[in-house]
Structures are given as C-alpha cells and as structure tokens.
PDB file of N, CA and C in Angstrom:
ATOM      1  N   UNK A   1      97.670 103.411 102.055  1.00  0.00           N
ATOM      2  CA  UNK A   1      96.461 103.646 101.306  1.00  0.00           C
ATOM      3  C   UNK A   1      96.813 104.484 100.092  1.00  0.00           C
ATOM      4  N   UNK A   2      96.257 103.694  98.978  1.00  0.00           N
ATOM      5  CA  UNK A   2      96.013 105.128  98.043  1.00  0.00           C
ATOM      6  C   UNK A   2      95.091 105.240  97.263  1.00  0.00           C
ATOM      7  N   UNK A   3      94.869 106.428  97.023  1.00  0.00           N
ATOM      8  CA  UNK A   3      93.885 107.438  96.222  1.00  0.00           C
ATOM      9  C   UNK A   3      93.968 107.349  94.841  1.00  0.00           C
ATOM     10  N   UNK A   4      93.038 107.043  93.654  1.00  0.00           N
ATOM     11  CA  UNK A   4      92.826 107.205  92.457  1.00  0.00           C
ATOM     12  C   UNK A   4      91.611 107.078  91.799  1.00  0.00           C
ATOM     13  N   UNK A   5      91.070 107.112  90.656  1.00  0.00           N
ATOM     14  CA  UNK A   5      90.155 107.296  90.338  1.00  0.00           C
ATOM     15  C   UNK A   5      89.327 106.072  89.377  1.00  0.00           C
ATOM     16  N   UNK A   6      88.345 105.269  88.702  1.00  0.00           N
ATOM     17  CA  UNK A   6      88.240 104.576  88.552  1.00  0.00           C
ATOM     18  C   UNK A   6      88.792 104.236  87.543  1.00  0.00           C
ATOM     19  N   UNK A   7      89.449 105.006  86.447  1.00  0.00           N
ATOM     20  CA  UNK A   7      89.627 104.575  85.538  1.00  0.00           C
ATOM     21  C   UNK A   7      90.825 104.146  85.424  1.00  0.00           C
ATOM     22  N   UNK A   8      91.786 103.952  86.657  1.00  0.00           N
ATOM     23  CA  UNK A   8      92.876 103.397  86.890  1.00  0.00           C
ATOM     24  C   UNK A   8      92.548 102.430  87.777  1.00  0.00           C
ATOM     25  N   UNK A   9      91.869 101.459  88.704  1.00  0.00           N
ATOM     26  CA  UNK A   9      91.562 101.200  89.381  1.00  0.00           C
ATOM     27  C   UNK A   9      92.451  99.616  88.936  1.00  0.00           C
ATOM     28  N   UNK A  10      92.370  98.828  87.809  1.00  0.00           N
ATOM     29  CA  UNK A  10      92.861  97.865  87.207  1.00  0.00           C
ATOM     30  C   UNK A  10      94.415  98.205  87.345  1.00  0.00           C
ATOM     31  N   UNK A  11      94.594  99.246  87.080  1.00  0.00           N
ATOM     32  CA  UNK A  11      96.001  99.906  87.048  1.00  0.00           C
ATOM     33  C   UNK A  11      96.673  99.564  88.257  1.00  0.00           C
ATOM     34  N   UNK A  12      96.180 100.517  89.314  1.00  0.00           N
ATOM     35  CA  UNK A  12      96.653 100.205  91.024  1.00  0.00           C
ATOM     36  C   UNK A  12      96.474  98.988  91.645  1.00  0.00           C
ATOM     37  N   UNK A  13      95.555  97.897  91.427  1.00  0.00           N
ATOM     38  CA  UNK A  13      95.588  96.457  91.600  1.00  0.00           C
ATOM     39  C   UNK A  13      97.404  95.843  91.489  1.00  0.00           C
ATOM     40  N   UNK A  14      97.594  96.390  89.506  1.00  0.00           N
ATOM     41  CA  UNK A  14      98.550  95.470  88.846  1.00  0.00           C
ATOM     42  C   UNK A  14      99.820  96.087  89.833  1.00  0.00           C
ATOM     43  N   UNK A  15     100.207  97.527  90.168  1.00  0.00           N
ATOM     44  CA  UNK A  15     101.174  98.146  90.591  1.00  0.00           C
ATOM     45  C   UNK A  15     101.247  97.314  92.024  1.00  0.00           C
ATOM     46  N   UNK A  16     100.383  97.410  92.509  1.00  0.00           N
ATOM     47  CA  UNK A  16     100.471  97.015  94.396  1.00  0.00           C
ATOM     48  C   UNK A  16     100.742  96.040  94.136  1.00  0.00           C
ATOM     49  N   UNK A  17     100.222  94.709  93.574  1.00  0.00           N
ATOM     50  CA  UNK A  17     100.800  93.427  93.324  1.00  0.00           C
ATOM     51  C   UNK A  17     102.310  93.289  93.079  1.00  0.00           C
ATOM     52  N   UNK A  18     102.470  94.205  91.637  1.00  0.00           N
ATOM     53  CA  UNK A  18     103.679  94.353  91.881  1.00  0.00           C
ATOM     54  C   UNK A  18     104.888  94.755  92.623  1.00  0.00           C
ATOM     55  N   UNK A  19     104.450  95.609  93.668  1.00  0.00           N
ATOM     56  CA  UNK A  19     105.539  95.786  94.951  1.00  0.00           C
ATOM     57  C   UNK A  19     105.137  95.103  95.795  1.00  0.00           C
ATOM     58  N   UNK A  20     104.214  93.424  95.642  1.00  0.00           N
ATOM     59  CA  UNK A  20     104.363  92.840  96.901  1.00  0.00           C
ATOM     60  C   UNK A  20     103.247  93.385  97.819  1.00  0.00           C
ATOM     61  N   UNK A  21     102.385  94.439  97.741  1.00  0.00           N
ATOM     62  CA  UNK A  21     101.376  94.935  98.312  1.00  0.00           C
ATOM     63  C   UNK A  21     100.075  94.500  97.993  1.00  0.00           C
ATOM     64  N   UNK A  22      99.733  93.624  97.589  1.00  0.00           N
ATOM     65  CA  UNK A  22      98.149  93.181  97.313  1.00  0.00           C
ATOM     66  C   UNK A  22      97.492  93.632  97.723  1.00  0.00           C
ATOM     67  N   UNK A  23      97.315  93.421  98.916  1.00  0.00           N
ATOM     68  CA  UNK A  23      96.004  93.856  99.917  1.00  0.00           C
ATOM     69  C   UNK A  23      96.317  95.589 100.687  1.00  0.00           C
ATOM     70  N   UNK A  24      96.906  96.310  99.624  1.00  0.00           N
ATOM     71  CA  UNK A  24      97.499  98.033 100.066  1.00  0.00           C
ATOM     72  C   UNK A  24      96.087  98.579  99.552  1.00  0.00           C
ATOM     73  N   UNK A  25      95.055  99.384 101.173  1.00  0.00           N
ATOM     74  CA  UNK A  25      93.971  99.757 101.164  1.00  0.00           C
ATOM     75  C   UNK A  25      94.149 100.677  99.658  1.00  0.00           C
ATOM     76  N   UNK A  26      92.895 100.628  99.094  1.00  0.00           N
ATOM     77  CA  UNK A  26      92.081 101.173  97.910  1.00  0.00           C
ATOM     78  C   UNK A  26      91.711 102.384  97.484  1.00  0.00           C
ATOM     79  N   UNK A  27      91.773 103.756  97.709  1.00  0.00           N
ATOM     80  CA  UNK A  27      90.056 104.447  97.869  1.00  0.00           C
ATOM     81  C   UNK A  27      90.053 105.211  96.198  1.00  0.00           C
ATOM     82  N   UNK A  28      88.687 104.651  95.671  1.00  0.00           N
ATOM     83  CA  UNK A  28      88.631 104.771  94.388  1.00  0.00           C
ATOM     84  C   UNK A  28      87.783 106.343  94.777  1.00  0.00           C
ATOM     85  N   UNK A  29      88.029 106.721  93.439  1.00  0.00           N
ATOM     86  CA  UNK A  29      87.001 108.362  92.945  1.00  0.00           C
ATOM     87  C   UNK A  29      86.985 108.195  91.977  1.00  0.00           C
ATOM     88  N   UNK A  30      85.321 108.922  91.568  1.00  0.00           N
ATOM     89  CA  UNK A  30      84.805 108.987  90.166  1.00  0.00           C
ATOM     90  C   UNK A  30      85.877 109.705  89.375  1.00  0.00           C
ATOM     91  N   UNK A  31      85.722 109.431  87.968  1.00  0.00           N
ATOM     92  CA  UNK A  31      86.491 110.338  87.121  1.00  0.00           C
ATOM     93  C   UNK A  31      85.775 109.995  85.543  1.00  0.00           C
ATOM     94  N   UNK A  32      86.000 111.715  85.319  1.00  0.00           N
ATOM     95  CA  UNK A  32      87.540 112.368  85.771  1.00  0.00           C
ATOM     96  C   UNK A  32      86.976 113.207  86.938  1.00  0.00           C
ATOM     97  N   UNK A  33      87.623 113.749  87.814  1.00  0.00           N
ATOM     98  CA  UNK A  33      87.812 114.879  88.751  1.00  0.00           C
ATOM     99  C   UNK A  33      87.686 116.418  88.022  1.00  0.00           C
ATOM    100  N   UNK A  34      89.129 116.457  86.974  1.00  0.00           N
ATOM    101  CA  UNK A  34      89.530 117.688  86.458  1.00  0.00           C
ATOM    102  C   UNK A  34      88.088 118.136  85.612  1.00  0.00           C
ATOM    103  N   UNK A  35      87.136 117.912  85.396  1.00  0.00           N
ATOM    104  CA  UNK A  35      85.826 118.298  84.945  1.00  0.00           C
ATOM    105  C   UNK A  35      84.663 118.700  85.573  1.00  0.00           C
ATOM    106  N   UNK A  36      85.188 118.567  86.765  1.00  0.00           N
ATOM    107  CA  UNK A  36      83.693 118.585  88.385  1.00  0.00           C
ATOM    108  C   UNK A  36      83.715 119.535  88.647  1.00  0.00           C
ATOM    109  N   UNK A  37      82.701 120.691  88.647  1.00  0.00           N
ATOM    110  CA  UNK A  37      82.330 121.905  89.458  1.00  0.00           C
ATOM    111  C   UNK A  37      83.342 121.640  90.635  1.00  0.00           C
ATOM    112  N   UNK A  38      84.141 122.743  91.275  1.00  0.00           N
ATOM    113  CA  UNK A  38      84.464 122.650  92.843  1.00  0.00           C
ATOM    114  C   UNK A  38      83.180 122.241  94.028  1.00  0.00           C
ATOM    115  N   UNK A  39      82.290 122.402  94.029  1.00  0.00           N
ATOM    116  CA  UNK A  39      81.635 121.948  94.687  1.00  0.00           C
ATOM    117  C   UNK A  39      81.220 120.495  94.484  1.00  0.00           C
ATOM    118  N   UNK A  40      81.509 119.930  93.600  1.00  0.00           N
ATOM    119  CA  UNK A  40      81.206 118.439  93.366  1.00  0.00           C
ATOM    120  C   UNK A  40      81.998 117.773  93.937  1.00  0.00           C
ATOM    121  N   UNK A  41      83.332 118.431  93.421  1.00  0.00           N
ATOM    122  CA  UNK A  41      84.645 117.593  94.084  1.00  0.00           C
ATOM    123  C   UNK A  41      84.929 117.747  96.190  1.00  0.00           C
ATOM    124  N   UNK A  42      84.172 118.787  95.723  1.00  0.00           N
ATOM    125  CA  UNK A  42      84.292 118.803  97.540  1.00  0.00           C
ATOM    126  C   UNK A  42      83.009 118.196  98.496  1.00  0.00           C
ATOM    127  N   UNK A  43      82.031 117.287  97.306  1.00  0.00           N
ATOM    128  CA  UNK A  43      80.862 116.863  97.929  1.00  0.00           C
ATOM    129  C   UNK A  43      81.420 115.549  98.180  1.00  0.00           C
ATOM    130  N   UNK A  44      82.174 115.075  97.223  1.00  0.00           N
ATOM    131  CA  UNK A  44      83.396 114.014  97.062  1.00  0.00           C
ATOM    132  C   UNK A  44      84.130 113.498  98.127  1.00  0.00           C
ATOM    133  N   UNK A  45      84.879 114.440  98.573  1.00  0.00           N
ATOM    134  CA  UNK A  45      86.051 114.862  99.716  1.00  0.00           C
ATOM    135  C   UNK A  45      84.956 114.152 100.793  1.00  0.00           C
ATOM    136  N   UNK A  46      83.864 115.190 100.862  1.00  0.00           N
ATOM    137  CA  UNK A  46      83.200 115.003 102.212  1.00  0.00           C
ATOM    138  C   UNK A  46      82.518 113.650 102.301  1.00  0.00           C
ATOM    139  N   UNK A  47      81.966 113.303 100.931  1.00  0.00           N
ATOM    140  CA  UNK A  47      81.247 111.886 101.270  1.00  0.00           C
ATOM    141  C   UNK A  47      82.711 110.775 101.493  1.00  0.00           C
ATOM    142  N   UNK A  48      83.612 110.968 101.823  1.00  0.00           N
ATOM    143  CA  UNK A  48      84.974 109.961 101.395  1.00  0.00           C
ATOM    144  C   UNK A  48      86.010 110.042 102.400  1.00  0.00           C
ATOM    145  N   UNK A  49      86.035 111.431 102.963  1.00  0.00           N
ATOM    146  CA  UNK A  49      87.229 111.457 103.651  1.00  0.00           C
ATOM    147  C   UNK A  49      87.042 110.663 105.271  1.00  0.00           C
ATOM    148  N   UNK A  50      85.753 110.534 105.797  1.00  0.00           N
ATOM    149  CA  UNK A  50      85.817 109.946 107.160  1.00  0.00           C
ATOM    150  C   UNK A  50      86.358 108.435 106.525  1.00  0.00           C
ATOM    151  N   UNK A  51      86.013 107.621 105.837  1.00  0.00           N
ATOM    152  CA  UNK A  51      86.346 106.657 105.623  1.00  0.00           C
ATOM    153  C   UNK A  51      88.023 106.392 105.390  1.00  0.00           C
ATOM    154  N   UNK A  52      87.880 107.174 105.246  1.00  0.00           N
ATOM    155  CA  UNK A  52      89.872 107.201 104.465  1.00  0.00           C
ATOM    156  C   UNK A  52      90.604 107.435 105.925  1.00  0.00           C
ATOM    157  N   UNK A  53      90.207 108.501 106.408  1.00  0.00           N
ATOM    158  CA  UNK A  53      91.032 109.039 107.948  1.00  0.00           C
ATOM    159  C   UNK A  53      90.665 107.788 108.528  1.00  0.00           C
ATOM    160  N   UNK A  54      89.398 106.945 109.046  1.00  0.00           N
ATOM    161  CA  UNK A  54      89.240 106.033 109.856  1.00  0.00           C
ATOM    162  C   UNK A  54      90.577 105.311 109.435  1.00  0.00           C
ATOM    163  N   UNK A  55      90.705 104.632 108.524  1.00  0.00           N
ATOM    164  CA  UNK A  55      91.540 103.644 107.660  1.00  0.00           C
ATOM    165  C   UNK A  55      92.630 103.847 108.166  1.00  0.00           C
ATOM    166  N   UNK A  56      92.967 105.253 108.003  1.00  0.00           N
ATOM    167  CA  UNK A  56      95.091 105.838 108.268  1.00  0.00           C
ATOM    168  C   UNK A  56      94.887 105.909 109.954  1.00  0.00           C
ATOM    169  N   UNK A  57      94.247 106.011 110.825  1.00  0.00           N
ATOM    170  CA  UNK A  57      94.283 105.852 112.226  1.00  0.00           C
ATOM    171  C   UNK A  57      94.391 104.474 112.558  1.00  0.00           C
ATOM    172  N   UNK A  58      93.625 103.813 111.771  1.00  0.00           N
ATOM    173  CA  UNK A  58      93.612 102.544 112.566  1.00  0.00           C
ATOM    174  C   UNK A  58      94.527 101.737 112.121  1.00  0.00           C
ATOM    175  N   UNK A  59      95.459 101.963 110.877  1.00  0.00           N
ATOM    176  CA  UNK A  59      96.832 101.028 110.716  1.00  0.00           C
ATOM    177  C   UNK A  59      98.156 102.356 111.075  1.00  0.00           C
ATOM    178  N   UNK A  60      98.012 102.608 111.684  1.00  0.00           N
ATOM    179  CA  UNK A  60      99.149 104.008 111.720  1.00  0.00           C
ATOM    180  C   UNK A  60     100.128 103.538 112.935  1.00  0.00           C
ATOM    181  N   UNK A  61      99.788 102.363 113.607  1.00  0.00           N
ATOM    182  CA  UNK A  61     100.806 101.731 114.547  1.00  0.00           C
ATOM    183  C   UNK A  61     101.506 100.376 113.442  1.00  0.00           C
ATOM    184  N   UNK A  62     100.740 100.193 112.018  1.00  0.00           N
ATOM    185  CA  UNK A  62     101.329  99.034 111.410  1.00  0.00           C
ATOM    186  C   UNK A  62     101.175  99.552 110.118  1.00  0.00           C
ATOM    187  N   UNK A  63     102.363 100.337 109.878  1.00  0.00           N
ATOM    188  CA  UNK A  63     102.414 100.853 108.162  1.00  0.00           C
ATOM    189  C   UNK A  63     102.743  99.776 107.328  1.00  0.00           C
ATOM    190  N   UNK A  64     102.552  99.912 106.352  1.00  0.00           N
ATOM    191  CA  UNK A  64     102.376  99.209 105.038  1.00  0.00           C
ATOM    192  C   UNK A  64     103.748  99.579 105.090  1.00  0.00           C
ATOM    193  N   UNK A  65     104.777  98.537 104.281  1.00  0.00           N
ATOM    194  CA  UNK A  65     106.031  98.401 103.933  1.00  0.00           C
ATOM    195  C   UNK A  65     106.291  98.991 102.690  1.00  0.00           C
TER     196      UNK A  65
END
C-alpha cells in the first residue's frame, strides 16, 4: 500500500504500473497536508487510518512483490 496525496495520484498510478504493480492498494489524502492546522491532519489520520490498517492485515500473509 501506499500513501499520497491527490495531487500525485496520476503520478502513483504511472510509477506502480511501472514496477509491474498495477493493482498496488491506493490511499489518497487531500493536499496539501503541510498547510492543515494539526488538528485537521489528525481528523485525517482518524477518518483514514481504520481503512488502511484493515487493508495491511488482510494482505500481510500475501505481500506485494
């Protein structure tokens, strides 16, 4: 899985394709980040992170190459 923000989102598509990873889980965030009150970014975290942990538990017997 990886983490970035939308304004790369086209970006991490072209990269994963390019190592052969197409379908290498997603998780987009608004941006920019570096401009968000700390409490925004951690409203962020919280609306985001169960989804992300579900994700890394449930392929963690079949890692991505």
């Amino acid at each position: 899985m990886t983490l970035f923000t939308k304004a790369f989102e086209r970006l991490s598509a072209t990269v994963a394709k390019g190592h052969a990873m197409p379908n290498l889980p997603r998780g987009i965030l608004p941006h920019p980040l570096n401009t968000l009150p700390e409490a925004e970014i951690r409203r962020i975290v919280r609306q985001n992170v169960g989804q992300m942990l579900q994700h890394l538990m449930s392929n963690a017997a079949h890692p991505v190459p």
